[in-house]
PDB file of N, CA and C in Angstrom:
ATOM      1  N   UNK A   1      11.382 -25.165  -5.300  1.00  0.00           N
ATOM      2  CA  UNK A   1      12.246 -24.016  -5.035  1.00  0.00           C
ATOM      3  C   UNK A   1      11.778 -22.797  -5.821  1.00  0.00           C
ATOM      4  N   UNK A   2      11.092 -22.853  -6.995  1.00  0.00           N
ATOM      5  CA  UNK A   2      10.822 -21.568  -8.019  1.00  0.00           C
ATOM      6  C   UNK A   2      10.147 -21.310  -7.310  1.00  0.00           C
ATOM      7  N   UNK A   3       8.311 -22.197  -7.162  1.00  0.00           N
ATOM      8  CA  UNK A   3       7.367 -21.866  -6.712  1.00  0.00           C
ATOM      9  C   UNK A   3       7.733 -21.325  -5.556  1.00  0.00           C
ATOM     10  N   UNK A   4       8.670 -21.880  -4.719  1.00  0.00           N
ATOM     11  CA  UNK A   4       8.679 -20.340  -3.163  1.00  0.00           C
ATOM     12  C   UNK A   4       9.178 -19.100  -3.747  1.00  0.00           C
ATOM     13  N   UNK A   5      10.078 -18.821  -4.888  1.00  0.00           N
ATOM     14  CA  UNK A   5      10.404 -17.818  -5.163  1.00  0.00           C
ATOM     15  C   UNK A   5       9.100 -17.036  -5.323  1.00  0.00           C
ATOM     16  N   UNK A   6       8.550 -17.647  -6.315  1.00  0.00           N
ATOM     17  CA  UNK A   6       7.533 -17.162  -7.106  1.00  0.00           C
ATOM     18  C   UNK A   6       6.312 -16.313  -5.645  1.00  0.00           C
ATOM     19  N   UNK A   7       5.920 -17.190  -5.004  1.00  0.00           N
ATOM     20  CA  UNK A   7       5.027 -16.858  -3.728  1.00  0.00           C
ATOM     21  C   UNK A   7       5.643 -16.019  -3.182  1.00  0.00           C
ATOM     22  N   UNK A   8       6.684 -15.810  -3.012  1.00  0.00           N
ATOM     23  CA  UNK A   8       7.673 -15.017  -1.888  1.00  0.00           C
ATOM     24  C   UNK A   8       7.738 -13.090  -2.947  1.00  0.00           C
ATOM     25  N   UNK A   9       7.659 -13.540  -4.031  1.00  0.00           N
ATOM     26  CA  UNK A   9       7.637 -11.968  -4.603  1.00  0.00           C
ATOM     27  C   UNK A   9       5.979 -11.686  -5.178  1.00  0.00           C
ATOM     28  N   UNK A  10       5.244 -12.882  -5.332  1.00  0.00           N
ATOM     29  CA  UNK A  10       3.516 -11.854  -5.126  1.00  0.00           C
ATOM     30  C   UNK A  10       3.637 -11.383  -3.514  1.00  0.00           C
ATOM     31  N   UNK A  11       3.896 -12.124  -2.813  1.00  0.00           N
ATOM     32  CA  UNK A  11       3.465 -12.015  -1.275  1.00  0.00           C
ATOM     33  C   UNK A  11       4.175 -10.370  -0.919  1.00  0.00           C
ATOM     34  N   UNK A  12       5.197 -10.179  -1.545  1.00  0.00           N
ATOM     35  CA  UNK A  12       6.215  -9.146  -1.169  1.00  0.00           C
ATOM     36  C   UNK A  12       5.020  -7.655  -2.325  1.00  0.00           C
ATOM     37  N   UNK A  13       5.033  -8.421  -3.137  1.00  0.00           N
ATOM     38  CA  UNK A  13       4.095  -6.936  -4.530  1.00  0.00           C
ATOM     39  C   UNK A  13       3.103  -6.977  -3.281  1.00  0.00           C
ATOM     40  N   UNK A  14       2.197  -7.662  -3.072  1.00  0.00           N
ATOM     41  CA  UNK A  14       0.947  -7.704  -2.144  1.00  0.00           C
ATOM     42  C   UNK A  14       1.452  -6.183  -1.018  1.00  0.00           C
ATOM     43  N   UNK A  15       2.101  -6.699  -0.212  1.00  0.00           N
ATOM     44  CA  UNK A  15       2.645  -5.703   0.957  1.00  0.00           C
ATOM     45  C   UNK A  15       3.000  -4.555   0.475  1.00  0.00           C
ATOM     46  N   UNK A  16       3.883  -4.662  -0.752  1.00  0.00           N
ATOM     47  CA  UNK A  16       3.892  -3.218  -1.243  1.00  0.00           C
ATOM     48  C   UNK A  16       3.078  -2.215  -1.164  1.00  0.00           C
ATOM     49  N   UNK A  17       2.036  -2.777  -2.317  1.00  0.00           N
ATOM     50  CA  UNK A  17       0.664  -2.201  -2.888  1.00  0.00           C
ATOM     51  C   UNK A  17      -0.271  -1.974  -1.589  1.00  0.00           C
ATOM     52  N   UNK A  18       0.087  -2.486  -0.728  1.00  0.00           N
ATOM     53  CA  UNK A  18      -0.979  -2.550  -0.041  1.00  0.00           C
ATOM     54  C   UNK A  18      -0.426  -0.815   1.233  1.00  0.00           C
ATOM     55  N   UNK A  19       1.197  -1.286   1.259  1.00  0.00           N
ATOM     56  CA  UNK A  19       1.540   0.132   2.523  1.00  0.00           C
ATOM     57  C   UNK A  19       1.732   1.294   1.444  1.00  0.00           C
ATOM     58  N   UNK A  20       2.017   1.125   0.399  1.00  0.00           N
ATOM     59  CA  UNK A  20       1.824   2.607  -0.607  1.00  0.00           C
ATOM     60  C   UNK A  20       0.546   2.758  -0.406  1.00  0.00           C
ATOM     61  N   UNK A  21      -0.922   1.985  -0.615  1.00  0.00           N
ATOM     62  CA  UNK A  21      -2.261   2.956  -0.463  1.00  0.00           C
ATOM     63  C   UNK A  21      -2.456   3.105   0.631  1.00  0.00           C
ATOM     64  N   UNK A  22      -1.800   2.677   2.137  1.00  0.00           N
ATOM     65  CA  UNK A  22      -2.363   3.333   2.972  1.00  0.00           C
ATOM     66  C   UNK A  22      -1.636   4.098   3.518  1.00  0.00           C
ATOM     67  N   UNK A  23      -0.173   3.990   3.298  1.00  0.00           N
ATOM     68  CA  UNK A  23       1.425   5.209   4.090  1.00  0.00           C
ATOM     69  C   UNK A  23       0.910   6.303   2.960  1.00  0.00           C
ATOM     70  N   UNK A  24       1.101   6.430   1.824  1.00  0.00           N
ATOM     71  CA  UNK A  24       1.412   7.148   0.854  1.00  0.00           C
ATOM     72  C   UNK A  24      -0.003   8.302   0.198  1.00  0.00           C
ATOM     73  N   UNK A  25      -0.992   7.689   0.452  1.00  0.00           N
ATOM     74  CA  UNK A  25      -1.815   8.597  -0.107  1.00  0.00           C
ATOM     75  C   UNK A  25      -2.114   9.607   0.975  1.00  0.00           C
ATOM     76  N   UNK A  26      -2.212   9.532   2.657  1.00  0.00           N
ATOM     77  CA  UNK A  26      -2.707  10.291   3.296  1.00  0.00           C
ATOM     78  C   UNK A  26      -1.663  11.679   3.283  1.00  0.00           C
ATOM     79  N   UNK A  27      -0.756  11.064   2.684  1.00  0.00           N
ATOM     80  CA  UNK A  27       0.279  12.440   2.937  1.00  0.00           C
ATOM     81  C   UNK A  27       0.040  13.241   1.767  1.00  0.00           C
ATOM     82  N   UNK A  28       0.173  12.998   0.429  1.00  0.00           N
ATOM     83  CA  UNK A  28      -0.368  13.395  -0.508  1.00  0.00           C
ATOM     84  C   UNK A  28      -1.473  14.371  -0.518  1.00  0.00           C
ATOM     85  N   UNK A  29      -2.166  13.839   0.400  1.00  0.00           N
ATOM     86  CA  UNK A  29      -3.622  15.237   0.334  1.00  0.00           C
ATOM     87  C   UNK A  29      -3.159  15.957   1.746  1.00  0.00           C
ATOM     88  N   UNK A  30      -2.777  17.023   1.726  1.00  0.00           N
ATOM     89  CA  UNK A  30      -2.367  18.092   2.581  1.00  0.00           C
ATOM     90  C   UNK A  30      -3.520  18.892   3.184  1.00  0.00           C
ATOM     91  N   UNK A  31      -4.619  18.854   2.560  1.00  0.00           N
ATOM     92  CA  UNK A  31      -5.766  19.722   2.454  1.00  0.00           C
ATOM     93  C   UNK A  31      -6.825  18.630   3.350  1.00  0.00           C
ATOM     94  N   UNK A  32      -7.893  18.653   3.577  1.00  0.00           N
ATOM     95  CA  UNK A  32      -9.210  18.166   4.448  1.00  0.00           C
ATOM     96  C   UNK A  32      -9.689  17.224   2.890  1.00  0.00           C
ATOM     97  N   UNK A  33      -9.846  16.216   3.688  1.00  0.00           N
ATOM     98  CA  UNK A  33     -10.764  14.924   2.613  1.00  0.00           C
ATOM     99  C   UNK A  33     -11.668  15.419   3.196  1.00  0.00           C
ATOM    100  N   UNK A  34     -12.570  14.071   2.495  1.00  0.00           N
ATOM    101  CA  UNK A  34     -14.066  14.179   2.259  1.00  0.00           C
ATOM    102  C   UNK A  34     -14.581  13.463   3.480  1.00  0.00           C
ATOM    103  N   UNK A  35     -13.544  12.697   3.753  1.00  0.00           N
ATOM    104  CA  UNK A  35     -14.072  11.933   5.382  1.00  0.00           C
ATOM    105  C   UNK A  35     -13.068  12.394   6.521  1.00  0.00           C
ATOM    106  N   UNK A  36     -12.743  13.665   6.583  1.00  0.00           N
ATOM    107  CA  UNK A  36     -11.996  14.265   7.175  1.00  0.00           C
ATOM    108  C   UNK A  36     -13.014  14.767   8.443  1.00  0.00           C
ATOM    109  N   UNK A  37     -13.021  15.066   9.692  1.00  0.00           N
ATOM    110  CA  UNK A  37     -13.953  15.888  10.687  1.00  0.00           C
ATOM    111  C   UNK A  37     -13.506  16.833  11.059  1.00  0.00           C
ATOM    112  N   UNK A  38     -13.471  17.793   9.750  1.00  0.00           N
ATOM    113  CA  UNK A  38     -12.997  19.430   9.956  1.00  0.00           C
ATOM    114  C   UNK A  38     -14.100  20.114   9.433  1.00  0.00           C
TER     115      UNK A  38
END
């Protein structure tokens, strides 16, 4: 029973970390990246 806890909140940090670097940073830069085609 722990161990599913335990799996069930890396698995949940995992998803976090993972839609903050890809939802969250593109908005952040307002301006043209570096791999931008402007």
């Amino acid at each position: 029973m722990i161990q599913n806890i335990l799996v069930y909140i890396a698995v949940a940090l995992a998803l976090f970390f993972l839609i903050r670097k890809f939802l969250f940073k593109p908005k952040k830069k307002s301006g043209c990246g570096t791999d931008c085609g402007c």
